[in-house]
C-alpha atoms as a PDB file:
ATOM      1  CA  UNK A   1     150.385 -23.038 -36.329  1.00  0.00           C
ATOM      2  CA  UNK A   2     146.931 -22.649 -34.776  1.00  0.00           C
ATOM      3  CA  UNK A   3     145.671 -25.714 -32.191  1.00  0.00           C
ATOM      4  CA  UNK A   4     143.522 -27.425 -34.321  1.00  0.00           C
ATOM      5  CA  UNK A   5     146.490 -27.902 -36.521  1.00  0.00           C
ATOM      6  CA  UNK A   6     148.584 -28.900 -34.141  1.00  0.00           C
ATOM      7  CA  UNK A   7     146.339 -31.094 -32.158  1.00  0.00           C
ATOM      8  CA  UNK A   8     145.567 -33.165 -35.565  1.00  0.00           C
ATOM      9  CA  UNK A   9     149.357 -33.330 -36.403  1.00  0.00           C
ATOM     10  CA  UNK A  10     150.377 -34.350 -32.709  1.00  0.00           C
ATOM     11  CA  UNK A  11     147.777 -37.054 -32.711  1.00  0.00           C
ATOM     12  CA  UNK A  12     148.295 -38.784 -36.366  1.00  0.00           C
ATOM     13  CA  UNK A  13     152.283 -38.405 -34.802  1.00  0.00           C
ATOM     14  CA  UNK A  14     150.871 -40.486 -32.549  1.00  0.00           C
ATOM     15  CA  UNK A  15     148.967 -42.737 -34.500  1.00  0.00           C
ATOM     16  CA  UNK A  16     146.126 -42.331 -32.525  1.00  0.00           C
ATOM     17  CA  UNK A  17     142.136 -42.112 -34.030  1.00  0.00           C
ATOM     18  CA  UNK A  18     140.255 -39.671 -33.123  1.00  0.00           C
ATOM     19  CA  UNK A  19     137.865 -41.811 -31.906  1.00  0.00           C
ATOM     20  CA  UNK A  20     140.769 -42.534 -29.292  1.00  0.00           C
ATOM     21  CA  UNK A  21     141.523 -39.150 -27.940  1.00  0.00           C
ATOM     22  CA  UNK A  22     138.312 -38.835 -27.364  1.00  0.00           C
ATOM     23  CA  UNK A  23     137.518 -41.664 -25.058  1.00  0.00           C
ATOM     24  CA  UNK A  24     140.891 -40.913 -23.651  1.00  0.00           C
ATOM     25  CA  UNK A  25     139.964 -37.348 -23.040  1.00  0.00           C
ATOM     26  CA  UNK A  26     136.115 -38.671 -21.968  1.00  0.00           C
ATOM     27  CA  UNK A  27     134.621 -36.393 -24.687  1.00  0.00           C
ATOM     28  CA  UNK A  28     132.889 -37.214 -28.071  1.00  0.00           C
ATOM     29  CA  UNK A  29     134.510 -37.710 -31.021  1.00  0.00           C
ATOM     30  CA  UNK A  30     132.456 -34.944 -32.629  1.00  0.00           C
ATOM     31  CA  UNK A  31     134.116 -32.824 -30.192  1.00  0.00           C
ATOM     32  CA  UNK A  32     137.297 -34.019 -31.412  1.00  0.00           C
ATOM     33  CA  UNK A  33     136.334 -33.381 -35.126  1.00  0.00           C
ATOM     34  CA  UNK A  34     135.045 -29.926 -34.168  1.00  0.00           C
ATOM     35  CA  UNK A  35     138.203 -28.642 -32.633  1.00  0.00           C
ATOM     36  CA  UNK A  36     140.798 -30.138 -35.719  1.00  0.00           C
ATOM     37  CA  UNK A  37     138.222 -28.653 -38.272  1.00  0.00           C
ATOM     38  CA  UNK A  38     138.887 -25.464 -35.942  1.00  0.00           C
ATOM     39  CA  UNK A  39     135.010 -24.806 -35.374  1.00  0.00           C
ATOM     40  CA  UNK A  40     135.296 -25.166 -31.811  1.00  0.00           C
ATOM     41  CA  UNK A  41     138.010 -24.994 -29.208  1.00  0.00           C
ATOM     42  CA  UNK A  42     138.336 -27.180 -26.081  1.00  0.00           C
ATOM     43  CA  UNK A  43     138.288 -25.599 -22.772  1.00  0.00           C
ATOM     44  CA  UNK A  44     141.711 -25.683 -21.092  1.00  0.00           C
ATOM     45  CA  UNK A  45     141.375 -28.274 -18.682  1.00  0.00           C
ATOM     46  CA  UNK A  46     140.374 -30.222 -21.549  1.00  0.00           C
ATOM     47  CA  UNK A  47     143.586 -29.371 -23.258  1.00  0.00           C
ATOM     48  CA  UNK A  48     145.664 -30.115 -20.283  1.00  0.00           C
ATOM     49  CA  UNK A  49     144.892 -33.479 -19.595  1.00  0.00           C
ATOM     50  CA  UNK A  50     146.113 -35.010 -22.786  1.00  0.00           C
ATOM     51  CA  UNK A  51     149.087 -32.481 -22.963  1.00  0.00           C
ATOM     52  CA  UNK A  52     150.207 -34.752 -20.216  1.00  0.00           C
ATOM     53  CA  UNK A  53     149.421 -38.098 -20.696  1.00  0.00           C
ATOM     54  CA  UNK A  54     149.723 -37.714 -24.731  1.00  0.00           C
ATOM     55  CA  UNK A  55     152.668 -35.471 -25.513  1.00  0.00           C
ATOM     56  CA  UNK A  56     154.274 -35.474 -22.245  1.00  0.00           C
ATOM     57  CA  UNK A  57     155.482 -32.538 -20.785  1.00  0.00           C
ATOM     58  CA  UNK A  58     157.240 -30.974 -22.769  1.00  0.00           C
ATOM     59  CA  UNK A  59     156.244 -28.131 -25.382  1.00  0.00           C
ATOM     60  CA  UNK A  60     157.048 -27.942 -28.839  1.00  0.00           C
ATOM     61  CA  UNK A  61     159.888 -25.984 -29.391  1.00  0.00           C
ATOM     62  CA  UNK A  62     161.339 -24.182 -32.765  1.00  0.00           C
ATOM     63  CA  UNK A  63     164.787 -26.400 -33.233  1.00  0.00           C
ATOM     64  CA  UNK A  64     166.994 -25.190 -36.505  1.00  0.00           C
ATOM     65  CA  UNK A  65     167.281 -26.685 -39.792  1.00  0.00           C
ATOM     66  CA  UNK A  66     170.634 -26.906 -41.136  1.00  0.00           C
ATOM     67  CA  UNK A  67     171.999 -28.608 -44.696  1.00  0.00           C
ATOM     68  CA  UNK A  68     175.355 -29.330 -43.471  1.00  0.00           C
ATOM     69  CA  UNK A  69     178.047 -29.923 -40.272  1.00  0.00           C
ATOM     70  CA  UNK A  70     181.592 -29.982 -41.186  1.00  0.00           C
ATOM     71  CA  UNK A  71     184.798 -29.981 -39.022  1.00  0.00           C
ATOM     72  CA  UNK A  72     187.556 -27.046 -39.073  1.00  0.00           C
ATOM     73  CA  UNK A  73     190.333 -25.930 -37.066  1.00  0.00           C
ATOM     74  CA  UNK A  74     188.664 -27.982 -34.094  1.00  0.00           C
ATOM     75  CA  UNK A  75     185.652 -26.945 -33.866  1.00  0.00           C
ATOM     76  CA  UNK A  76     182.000 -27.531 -35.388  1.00  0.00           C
ATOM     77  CA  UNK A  77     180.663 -25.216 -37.848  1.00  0.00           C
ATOM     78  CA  UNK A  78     176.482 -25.546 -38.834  1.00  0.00           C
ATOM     79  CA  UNK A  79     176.074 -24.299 -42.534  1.00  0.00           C
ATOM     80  CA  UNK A  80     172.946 -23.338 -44.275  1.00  0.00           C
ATOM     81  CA  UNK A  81     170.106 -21.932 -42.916  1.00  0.00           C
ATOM     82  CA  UNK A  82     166.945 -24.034 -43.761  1.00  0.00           C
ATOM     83  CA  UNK A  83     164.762 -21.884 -41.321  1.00  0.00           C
ATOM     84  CA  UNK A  84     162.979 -24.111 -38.679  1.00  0.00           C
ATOM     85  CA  UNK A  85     161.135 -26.869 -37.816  1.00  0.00           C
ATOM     86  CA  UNK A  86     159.373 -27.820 -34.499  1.00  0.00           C
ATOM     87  CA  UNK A  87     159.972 -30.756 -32.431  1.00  0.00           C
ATOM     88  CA  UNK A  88     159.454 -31.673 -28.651  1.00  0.00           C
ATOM     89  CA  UNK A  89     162.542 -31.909 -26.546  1.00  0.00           C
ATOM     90  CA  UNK A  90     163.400 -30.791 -22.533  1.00  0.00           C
ATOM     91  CA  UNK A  91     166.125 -28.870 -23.519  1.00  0.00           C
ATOM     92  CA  UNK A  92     165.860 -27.176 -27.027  1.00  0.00           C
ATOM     93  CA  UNK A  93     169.428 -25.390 -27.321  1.00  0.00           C
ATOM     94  CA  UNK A  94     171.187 -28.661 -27.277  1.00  0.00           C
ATOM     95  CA  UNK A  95     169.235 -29.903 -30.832  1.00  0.00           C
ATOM     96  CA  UNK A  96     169.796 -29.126 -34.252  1.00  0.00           C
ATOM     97  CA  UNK A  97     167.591 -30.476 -37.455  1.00  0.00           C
ATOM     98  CA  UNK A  98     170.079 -31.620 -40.111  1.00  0.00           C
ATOM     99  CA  UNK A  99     168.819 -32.260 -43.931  1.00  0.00           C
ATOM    100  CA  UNK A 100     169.693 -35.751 -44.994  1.00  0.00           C
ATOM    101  CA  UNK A 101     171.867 -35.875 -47.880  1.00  0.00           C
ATOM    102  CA  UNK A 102     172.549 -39.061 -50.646  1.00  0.00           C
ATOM    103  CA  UNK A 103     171.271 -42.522 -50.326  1.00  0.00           C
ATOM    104  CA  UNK A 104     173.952 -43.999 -47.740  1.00  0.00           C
ATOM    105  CA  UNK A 105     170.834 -44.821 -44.812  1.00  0.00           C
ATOM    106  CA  UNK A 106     168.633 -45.665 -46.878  1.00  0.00           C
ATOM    107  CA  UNK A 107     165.987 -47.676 -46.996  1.00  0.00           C
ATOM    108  CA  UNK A 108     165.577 -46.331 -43.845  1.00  0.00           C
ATOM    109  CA  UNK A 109     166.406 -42.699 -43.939  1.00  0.00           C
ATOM    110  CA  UNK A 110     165.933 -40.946 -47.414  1.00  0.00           C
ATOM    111  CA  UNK A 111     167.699 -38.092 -48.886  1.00  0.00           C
ATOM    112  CA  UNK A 112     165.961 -34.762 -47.717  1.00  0.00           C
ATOM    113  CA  UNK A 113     164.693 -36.569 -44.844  1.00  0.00           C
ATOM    114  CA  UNK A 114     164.994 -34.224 -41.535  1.00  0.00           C
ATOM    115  CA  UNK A 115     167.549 -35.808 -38.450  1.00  0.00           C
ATOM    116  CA  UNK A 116     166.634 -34.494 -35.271  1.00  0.00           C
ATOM    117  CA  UNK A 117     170.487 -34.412 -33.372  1.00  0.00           C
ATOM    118  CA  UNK A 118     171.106 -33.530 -30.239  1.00  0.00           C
ATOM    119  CA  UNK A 119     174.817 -32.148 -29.847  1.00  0.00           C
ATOM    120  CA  UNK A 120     176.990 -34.397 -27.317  1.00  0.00           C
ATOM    121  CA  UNK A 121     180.397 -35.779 -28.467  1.00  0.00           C
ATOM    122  CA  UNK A 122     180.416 -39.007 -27.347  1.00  0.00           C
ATOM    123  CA  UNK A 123     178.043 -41.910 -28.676  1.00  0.00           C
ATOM    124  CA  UNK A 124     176.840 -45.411 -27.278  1.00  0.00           C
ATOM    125  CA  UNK A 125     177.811 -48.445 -29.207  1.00  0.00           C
ATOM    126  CA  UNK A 126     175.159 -49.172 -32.383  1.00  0.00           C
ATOM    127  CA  UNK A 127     174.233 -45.090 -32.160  1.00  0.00           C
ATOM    128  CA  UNK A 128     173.178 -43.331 -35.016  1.00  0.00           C
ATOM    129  CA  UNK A 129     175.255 -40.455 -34.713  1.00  0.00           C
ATOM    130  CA  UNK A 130     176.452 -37.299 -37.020  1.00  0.00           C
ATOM    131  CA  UNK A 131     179.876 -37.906 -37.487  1.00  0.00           C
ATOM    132  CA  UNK A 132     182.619 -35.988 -39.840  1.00  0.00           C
ATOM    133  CA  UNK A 133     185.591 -37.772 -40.728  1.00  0.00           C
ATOM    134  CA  UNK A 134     188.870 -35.425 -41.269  1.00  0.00           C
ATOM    135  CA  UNK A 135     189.771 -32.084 -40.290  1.00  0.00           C
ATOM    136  CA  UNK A 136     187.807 -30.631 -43.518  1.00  0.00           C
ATOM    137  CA  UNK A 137     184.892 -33.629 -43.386  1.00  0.00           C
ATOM    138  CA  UNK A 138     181.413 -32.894 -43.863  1.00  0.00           C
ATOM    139  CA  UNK A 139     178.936 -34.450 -41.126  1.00  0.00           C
ATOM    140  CA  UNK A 140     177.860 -38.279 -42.235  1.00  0.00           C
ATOM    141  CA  UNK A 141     174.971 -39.649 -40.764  1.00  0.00           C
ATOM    142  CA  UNK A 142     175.887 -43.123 -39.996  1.00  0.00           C
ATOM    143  CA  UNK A 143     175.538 -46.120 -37.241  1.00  0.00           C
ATOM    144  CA  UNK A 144     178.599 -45.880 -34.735  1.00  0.00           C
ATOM    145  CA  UNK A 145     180.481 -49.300 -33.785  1.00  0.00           C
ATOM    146  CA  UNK A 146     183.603 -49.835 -31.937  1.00  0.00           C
ATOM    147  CA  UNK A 147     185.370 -53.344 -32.558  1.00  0.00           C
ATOM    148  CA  UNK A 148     188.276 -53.727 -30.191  1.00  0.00           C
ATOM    149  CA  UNK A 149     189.940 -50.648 -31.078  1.00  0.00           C
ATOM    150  CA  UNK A 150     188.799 -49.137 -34.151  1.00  0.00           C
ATOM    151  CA  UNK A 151     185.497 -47.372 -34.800  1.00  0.00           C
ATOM    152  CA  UNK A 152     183.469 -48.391 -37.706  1.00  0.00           C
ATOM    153  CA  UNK A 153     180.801 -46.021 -39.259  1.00  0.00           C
ATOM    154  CA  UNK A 154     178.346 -48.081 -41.147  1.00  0.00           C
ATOM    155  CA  UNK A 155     175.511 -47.310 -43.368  1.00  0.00           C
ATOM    156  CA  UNK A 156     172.483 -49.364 -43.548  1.00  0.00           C
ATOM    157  CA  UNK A 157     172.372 -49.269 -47.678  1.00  0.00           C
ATOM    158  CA  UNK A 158     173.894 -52.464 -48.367  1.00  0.00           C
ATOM    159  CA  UNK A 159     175.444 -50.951 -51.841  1.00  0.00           C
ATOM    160  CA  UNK A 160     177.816 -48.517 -49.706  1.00  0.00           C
ATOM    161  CA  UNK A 161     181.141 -50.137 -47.413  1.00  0.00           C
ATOM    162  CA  UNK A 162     181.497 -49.430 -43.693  1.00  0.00           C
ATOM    163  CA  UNK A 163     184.287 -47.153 -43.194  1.00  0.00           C
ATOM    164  CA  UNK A 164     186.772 -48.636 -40.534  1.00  0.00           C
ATOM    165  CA  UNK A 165     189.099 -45.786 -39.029  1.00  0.00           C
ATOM    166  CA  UNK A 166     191.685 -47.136 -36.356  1.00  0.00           C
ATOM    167  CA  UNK A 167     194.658 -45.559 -34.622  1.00  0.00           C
ATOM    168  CA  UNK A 168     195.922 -42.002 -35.325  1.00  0.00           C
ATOM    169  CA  UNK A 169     192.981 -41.663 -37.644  1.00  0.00           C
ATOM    170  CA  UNK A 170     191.067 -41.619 -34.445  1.00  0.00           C
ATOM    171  CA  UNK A 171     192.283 -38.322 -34.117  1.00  0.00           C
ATOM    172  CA  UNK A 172     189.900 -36.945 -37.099  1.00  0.00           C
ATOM    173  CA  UNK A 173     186.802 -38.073 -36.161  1.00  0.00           C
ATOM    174  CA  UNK A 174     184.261 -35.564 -34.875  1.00  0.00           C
ATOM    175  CA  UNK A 175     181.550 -36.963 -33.458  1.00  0.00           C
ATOM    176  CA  UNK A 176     178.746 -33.797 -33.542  1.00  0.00           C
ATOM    177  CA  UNK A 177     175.780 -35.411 -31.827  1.00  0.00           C
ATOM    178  CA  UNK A 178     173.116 -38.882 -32.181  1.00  0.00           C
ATOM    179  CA  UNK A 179     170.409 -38.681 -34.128  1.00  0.00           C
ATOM    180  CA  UNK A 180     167.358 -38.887 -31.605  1.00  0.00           C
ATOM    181  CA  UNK A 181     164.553 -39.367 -34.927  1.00  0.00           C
ATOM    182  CA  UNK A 182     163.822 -38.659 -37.856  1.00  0.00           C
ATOM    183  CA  UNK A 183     160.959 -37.114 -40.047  1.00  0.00           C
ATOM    184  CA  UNK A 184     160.482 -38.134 -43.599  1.00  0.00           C
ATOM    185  CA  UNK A 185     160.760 -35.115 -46.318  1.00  0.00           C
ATOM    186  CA  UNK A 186     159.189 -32.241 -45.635  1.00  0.00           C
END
């Protein structure tokens, strides 16, 4: 992806004019316009000061895309390869991209939307978390709750029922990471 790609995508990301970089950047919005449109370039001290302040510091990094998680013989297993897809996080190993699947989260996640997970087996309560249910489960998207002492996985569509999985059913749930955001189709 060349910079002025990537500089317009970072700032609409943002939501941020380009009027707006460039009196945050103390340079003219023509100058902005020149280096999206790719006819000019910014000099690097130029670039560094909103790499800072406006992406923080940390670069974009290729994370995989996979289609599904699923549980066996106790460990995880990542299943088709969708390529990659960038995103900015410290530590990029610890991430995966996983392709939404069904209607379950929506309105607010649609199928084919992109998760951005990063892998940890523990969530907070009210996480959204990748979760697979049974030794042969495939990986669920869904908000994590613990009541007393059962876990509920709940989706936000109202049409589907929160699945409530107590006692030695504990036992089967994998939890393979939260879901940090999310990007819609792509």
């Amino acid at each position: 992806m060349s910079f002025s790609e990537l500089l317009k995508q970072c700032r609409k990301k943002q939501g941020v004019s380009q009027a707006e970089l460039a009196s945050r950047l103390g340079v003219t919005q023509q100058a902005v316009g020149k280096w999206e449109s790719g006819k000019s370039s910014p000099d690097p001290s130029t670039v560094a000061r909103p790499e800072e302040r406006f992406f923080g510091s940390y670069t974009e990094s290729l994370i995989p895309v996979i289609g599904t998680v699923k549980a066996g013989y106790g460990a995880l297993a990542f299943e088709e390869d969708y390529g990659q897809e960038y995103a900015r996080v410290k530590d990029p190993s610890n991430y995966f991209y996983l392709v939404v699947r069904g209607d379950s989260m929506e309105p607010r996640i649609q199928d084919g939307d992109l998760a951005l997970v990063h892998k940890q087996d523990t969530l907070e309560n009210g996480d959204l978390g990748v979760l697979i249910y049974g030794d042969e489960g495939e990986g669920t998207l869904k908000r994590y709750i613990q009541r007393g002492n059962c876990v509920v996985l709940q989706p936000f569509n109202p049409a589907y029922h929160e699945m409530v999985i107590r006692g030695e059913d504990l036992n089967h749930l994998h939890i393979a990471g939260r879901v940090v955001e999310t990007k819609a189709k792509w």
